[in-house]
Protein backbone atom coordinates (compact mmCIF):
# COMPACT_ATOMS: atom_id res chain seq x y z
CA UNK A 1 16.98 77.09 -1.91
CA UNK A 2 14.03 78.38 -4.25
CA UNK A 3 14.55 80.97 -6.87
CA UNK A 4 11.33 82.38 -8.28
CA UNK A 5 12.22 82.74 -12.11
CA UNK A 6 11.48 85.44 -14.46
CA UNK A 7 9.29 84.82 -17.31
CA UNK A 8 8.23 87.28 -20.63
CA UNK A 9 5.54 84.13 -21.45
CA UNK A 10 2.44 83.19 -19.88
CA UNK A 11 3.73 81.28 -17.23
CA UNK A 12 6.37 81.73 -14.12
CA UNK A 13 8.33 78.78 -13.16
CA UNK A 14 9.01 78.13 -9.73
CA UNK A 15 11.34 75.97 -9.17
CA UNK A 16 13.69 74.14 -5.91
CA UNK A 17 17.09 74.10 -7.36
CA UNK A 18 18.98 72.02 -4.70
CA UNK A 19 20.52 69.18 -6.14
CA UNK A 20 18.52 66.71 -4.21
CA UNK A 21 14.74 68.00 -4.98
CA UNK A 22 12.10 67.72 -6.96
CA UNK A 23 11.70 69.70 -9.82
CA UNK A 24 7.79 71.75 -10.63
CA UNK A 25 6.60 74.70 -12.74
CA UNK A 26 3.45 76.65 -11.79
CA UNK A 27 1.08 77.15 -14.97
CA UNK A 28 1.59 79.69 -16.59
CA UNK A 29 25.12 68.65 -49.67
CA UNK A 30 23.70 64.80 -50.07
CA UNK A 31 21.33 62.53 -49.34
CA UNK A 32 22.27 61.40 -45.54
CA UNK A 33 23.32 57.59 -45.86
CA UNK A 34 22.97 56.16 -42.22
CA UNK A 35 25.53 53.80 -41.56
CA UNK A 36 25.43 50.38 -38.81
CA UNK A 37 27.06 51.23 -35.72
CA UNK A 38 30.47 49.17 -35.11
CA UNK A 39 31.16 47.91 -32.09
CA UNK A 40 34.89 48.51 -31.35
CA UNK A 41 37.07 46.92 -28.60
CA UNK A 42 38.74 49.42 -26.00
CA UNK A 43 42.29 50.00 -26.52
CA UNK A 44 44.84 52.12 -24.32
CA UNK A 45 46.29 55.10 -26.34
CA UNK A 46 49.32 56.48 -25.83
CA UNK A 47 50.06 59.21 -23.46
CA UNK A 48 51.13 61.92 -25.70
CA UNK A 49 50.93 63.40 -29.00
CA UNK A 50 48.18 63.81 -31.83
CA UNK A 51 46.07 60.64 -32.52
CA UNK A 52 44.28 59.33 -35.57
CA UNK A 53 40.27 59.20 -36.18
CA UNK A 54 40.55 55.31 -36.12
CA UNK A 55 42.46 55.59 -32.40
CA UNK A 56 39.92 57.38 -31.25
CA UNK A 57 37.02 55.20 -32.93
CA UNK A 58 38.77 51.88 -31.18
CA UNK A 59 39.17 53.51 -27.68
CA UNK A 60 35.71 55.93 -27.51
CA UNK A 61 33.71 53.40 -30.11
CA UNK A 62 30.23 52.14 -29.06
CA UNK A 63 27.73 49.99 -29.65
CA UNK A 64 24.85 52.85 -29.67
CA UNK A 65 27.54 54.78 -32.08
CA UNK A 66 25.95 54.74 -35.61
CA UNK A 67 27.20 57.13 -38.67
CA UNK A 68 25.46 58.60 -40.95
CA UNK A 69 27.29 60.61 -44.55
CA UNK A 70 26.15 64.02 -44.72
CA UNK A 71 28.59 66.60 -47.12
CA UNK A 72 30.61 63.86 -47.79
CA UNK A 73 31.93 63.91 -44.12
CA UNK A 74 31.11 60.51 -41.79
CA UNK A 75 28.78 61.96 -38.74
CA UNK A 76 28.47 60.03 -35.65
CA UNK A 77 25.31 60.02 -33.55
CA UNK A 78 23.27 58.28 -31.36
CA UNK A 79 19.10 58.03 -31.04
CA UNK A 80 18.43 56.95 -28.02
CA UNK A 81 14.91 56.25 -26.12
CA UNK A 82 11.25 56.66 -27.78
CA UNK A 83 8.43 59.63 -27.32
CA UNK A 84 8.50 63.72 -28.28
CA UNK A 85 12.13 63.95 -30.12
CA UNK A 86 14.70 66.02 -28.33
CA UNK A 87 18.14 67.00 -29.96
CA UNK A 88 21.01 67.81 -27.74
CA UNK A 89 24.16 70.24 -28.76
CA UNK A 90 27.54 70.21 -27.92
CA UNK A 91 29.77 73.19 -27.98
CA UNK A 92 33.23 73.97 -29.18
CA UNK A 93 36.10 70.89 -27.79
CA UNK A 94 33.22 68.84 -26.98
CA UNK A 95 31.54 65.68 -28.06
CA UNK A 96 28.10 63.99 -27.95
CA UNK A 97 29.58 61.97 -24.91
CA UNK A 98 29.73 64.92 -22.39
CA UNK A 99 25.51 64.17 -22.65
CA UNK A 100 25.82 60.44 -21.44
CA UNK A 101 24.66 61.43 -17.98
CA UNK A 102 21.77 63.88 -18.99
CA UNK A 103 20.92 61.77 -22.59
CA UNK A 104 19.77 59.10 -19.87
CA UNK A 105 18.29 61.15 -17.69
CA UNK A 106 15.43 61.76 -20.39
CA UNK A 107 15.48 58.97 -22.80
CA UNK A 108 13.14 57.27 -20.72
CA UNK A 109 10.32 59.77 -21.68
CA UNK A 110 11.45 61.37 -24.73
CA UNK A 111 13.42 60.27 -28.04
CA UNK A 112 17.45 61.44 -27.43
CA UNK A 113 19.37 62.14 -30.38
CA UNK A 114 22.92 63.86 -30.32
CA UNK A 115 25.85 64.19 -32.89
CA UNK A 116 29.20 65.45 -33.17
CA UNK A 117 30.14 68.29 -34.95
CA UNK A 118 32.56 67.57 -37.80
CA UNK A 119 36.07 67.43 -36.90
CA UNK A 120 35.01 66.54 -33.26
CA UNK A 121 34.39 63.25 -31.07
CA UNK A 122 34.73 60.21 -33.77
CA UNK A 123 32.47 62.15 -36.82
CA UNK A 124 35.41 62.92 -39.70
CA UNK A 125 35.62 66.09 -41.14
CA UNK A 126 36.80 67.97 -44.73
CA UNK A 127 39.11 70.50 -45.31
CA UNK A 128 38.66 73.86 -47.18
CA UNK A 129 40.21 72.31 -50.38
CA UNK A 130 37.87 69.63 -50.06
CA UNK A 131 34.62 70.84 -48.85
CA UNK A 132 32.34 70.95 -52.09
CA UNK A 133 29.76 72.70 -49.94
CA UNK A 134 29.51 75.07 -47.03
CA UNK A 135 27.30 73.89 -44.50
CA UNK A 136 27.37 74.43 -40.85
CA UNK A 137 26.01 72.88 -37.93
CA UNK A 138 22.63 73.87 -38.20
CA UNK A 139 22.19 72.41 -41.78
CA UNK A 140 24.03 68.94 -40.31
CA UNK A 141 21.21 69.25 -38.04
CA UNK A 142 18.67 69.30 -41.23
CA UNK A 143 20.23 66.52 -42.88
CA UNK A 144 20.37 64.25 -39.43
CA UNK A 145 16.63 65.04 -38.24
CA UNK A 146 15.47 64.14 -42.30
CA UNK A 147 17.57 61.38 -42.45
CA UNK A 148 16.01 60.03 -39.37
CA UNK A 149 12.54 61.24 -40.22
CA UNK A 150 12.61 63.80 -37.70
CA UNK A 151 10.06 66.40 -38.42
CA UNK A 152 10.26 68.55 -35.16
CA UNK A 153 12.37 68.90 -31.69
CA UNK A 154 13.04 70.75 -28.57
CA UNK A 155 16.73 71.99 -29.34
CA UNK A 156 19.13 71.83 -26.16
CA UNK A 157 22.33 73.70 -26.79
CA UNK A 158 25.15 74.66 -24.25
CA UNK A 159 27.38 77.53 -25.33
CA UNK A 160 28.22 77.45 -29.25
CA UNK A 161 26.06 74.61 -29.73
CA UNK A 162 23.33 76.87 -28.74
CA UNK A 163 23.97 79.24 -31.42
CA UNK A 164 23.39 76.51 -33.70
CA UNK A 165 20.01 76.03 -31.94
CA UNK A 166 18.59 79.62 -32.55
CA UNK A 167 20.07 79.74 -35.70
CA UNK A 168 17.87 76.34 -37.04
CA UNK A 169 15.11 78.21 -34.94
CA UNK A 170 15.13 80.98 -37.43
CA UNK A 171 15.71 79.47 -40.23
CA UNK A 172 13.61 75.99 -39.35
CA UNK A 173 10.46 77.27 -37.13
CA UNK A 174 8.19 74.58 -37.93
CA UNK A 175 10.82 72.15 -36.87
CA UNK A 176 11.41 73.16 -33.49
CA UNK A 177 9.09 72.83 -30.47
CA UNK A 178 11.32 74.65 -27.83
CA UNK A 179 14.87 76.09 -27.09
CA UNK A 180 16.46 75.25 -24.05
CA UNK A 181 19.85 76.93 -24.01
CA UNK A 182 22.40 77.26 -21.60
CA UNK A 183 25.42 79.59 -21.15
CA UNK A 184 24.95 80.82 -24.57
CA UNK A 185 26.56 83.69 -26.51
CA UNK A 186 24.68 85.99 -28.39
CA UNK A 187 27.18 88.84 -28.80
CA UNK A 188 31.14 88.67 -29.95
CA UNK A 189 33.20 86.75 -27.10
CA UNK A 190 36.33 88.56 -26.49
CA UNK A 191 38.91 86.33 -25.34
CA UNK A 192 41.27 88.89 -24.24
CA UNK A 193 38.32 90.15 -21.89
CA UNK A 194 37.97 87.01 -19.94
CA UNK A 195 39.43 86.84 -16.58
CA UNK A 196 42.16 83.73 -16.58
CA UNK A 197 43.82 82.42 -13.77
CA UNK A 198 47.53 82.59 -13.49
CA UNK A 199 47.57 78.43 -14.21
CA UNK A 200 45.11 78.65 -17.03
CA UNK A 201 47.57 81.86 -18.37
CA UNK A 202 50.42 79.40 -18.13
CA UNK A 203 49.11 76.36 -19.98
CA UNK A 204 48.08 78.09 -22.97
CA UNK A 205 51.25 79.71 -23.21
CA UNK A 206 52.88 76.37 -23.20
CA UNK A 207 50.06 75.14 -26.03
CA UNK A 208 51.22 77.87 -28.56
CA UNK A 209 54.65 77.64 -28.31
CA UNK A 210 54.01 73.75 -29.05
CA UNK A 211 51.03 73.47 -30.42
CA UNK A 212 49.94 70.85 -28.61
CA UNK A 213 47.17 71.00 -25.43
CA UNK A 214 48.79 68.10 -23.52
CA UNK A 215 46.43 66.93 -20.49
CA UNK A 216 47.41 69.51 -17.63
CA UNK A 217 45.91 71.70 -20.02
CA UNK A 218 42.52 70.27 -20.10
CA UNK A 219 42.41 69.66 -16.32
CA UNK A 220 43.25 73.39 -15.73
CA UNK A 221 41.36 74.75 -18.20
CA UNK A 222 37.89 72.41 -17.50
CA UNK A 223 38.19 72.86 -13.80
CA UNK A 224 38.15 76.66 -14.21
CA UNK A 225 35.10 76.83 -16.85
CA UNK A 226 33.15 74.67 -14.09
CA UNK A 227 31.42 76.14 -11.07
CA UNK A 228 32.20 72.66 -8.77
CA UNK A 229 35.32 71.22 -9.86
CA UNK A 230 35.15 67.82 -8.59
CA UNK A 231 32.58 67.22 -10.43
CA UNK A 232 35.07 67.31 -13.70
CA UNK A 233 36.20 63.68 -13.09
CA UNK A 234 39.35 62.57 -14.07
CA UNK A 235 37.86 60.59 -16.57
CA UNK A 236 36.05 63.23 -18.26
CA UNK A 237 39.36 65.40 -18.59
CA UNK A 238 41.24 62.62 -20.05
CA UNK A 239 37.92 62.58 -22.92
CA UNK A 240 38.19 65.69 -23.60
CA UNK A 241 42.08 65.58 -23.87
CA UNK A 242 42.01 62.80 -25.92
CA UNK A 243 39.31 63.90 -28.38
CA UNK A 244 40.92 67.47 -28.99
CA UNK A 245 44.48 65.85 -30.15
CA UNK A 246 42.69 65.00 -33.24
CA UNK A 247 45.57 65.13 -35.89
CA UNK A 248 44.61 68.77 -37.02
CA UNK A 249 43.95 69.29 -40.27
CA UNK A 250 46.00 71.88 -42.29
CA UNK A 251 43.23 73.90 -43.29
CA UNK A 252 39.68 72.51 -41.75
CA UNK A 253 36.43 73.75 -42.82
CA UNK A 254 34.50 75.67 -39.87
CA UNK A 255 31.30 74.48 -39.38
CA UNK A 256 29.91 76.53 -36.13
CA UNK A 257 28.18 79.51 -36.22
CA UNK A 258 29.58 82.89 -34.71
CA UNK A 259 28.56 85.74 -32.77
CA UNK A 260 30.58 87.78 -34.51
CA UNK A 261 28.63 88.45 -37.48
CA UNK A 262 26.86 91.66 -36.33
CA UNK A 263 24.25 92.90 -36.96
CA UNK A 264 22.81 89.28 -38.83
CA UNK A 265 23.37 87.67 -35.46
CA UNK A 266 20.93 90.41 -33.91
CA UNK A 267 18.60 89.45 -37.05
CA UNK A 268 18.61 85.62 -36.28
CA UNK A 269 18.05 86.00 -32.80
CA UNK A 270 14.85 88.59 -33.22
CA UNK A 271 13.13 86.26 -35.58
CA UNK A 272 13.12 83.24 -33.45
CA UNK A 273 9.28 82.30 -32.30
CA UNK A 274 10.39 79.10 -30.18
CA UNK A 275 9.54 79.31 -26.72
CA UNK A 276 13.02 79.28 -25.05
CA UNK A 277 14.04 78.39 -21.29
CA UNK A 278 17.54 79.89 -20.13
CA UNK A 279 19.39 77.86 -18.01
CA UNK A 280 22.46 79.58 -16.43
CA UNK A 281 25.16 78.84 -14.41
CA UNK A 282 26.46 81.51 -12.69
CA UNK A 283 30.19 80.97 -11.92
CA UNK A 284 30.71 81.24 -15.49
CA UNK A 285 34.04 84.15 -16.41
CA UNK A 286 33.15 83.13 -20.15
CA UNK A 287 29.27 84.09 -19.81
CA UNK A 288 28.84 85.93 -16.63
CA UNK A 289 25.20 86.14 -15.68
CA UNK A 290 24.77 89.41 -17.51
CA UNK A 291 24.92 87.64 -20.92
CA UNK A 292 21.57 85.91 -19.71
CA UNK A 293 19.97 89.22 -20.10
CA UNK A 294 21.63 90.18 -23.24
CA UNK A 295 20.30 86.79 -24.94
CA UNK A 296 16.85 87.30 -23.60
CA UNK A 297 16.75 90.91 -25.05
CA UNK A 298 17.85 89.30 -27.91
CA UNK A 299 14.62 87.40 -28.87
CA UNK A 300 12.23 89.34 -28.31
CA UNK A 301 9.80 87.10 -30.43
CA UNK A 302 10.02 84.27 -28.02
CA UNK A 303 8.37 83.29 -24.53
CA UNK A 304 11.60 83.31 -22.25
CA UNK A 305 12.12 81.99 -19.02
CA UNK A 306 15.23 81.81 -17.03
CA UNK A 307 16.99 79.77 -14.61
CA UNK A 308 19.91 80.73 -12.73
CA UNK A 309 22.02 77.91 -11.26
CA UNK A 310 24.31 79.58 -8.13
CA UNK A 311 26.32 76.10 -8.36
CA UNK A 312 27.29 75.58 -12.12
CA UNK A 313 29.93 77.19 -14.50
CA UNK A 314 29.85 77.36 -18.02
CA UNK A 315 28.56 73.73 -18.66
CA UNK A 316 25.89 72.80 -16.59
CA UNK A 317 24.23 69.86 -18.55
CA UNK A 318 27.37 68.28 -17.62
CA UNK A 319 28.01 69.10 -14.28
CA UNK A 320 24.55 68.49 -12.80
CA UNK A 321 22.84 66.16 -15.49
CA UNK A 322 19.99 64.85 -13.22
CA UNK A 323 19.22 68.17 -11.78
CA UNK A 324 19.16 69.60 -15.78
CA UNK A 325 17.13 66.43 -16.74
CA UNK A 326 14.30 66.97 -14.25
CA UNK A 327 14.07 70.85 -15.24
CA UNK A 328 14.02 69.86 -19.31
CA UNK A 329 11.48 67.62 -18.07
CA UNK A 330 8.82 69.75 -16.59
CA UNK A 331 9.88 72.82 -18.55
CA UNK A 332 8.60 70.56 -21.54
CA UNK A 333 5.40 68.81 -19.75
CA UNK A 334 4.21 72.87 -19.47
CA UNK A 335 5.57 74.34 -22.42
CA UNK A 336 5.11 71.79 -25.64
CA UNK A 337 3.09 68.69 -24.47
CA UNK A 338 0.42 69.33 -26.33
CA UNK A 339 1.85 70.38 -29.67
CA UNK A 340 4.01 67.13 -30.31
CA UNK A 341 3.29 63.96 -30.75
CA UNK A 342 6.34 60.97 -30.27
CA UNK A 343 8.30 60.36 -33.34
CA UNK A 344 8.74 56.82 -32.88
């Protein structure tokens, strides 16, 4: 199937979306103290219940893991590949390893580096008594890229980790060659106003009268954000149950960005000179397609280009990695090939 994409820049991209085909686009706090990685041995963890940072460090631990201090909080991240430097973002109950698929997809053209927010995957986190500063995501971001002496990227963000993305566009324009951002918000998400099905209803009743998301949860809840659930192995849903029953904190520090702050959302968004690609998947009740318009009316400074995905959900750098690797790819050979040269 071929979808003909709209474009406010100077070029239209024209692209075969099936999963099997090629990809082509017509013309137009502290210092950061980076830490070794440790290699840890796989362990089975129990069942049930919360688990400790250290659990999680001895089951989900890597060789490619490294840490680096920023705010006084222990960030893990990985830097993967060599050429232009791209930085990919997780959103809200993920981790940097829902981008295994697509971080190899393109490390072996461009420089990979990911992280986990604070408080998610293995990267420790502070809590409001403790925090000495008030950073968020974007100025992690800062302190990771100058730590590694990363002057510029192309920022790839799916849902709130794309809000970090426009926000260190604004803020940061010299240091970002392109946006590429996926099922994004850029108003206030109203969680009463998304559609849930009757399973999804009952699970997170069950998680507030115990406070605890036990695994049922995730299945239900990751099959229904996806547009193809098989593709949400059972593997991935026992990573993301295992990494959200961190033992919570009693009053943690928020470090994402929100929508909510109208009208400086509307601000951040208008000032943003990036070129941007919009990569949607449509069977998405958290985003519907609509929101694609919204955030393209919403930087009106930028060179936008959109794709729609009929096949995806709300995550579709992890449902269809290659597919989302090739279109990075030639999205970037077009848009910023000439302005960067490789990091390392």
């Amino acid at each position: 199937m071929r979808f003909i994409m709209n474009s406010l820049g100077a070029f239209t991209l024209a692209i075969a979306m099936n999963a099997g085909s090629a990809v082509a686009i017509q013309a137009v706090a502290q210092s950061p103290v980076t830490q070794p990685p440790v290699a840890q041995p796989t362990v089975t963890l129990p069942a049930e219940g919360f688990l400790s940072l250290e659990q999680l460090k001895q089951r989900y631990g890597d060789a490619s893991s490294r840490y680096m201090t920023i705010g006084g909080m222990s960030i893990r991240y990985k830097d993967e590949g060599r050429g232009p430097a791209i930085v990919l973002l997780h959103g809200s109950h993920s981790s940097l390893d829902g981008y295994d698929d697509l971080a190899r997809g393109l490390a072996d053209e461009y420089r990979v580096i990911r992280f986990d927010m604070p408080g998610m995957g293995l990267s420790s986190a502070v809590s409001q008594d403790e925090a000495t500063t008030t950073p968020y995501g974007d100025d992690i971001l800062r302190e990771l890229l100058d730590g590694l002496g990363v002057k510029s990227a192309t920022l790839v963000g799916v849902s709130s980790g794309g809000a970090i993305a426009y926000y260190f566009a604004s803020l940061y324009p010299d240091r970002v060659d392109a946006l590429v951002l996926t099922n994004v918000p850029s108003e206030p998400v109203i969680a009463a106003n998304t559609p849930r099905t009757p399973e999804l209803r009952q699970e997170f009743e069950i998680a507030e009268k115990t406070g605890f998301r036990r695994k049922s949860y995730w299945s239900v809840y990751l099959n229904w954000l996806t547009g193809t659930p098989s593709r949400m192995t059972d593997a991935k849903i026992s990573r993301y149950y295992d990494m959200n029953r961190r033992q919570p904190l009693a009053k943690p520090r928020w470090f994402w960005r929100t929508t909510a702050k109208v009208p400086e959302i509307y601000t951040v968004m208008s000032s943003v000179k990036a070129p941007a690609l919009l990569v949607w998947g449509k069977i998405d009740f958290v985003l519907p397609l609509h929101t694609m318009s919204t955030l393209q009316h919403h930087l009106p400074a930028s060179s936008v280009s959109t794709i729609v995905l009929e096949d995806t959900g709300h995550y579709p750098p992890f449902e269809v990695p290659e597919r989302f690797a090739r279109i990075v790819k030639t999205y970037l050979t077009s848009v910023v090939s000439d302005q960067v040269t490789p990091e390392k």
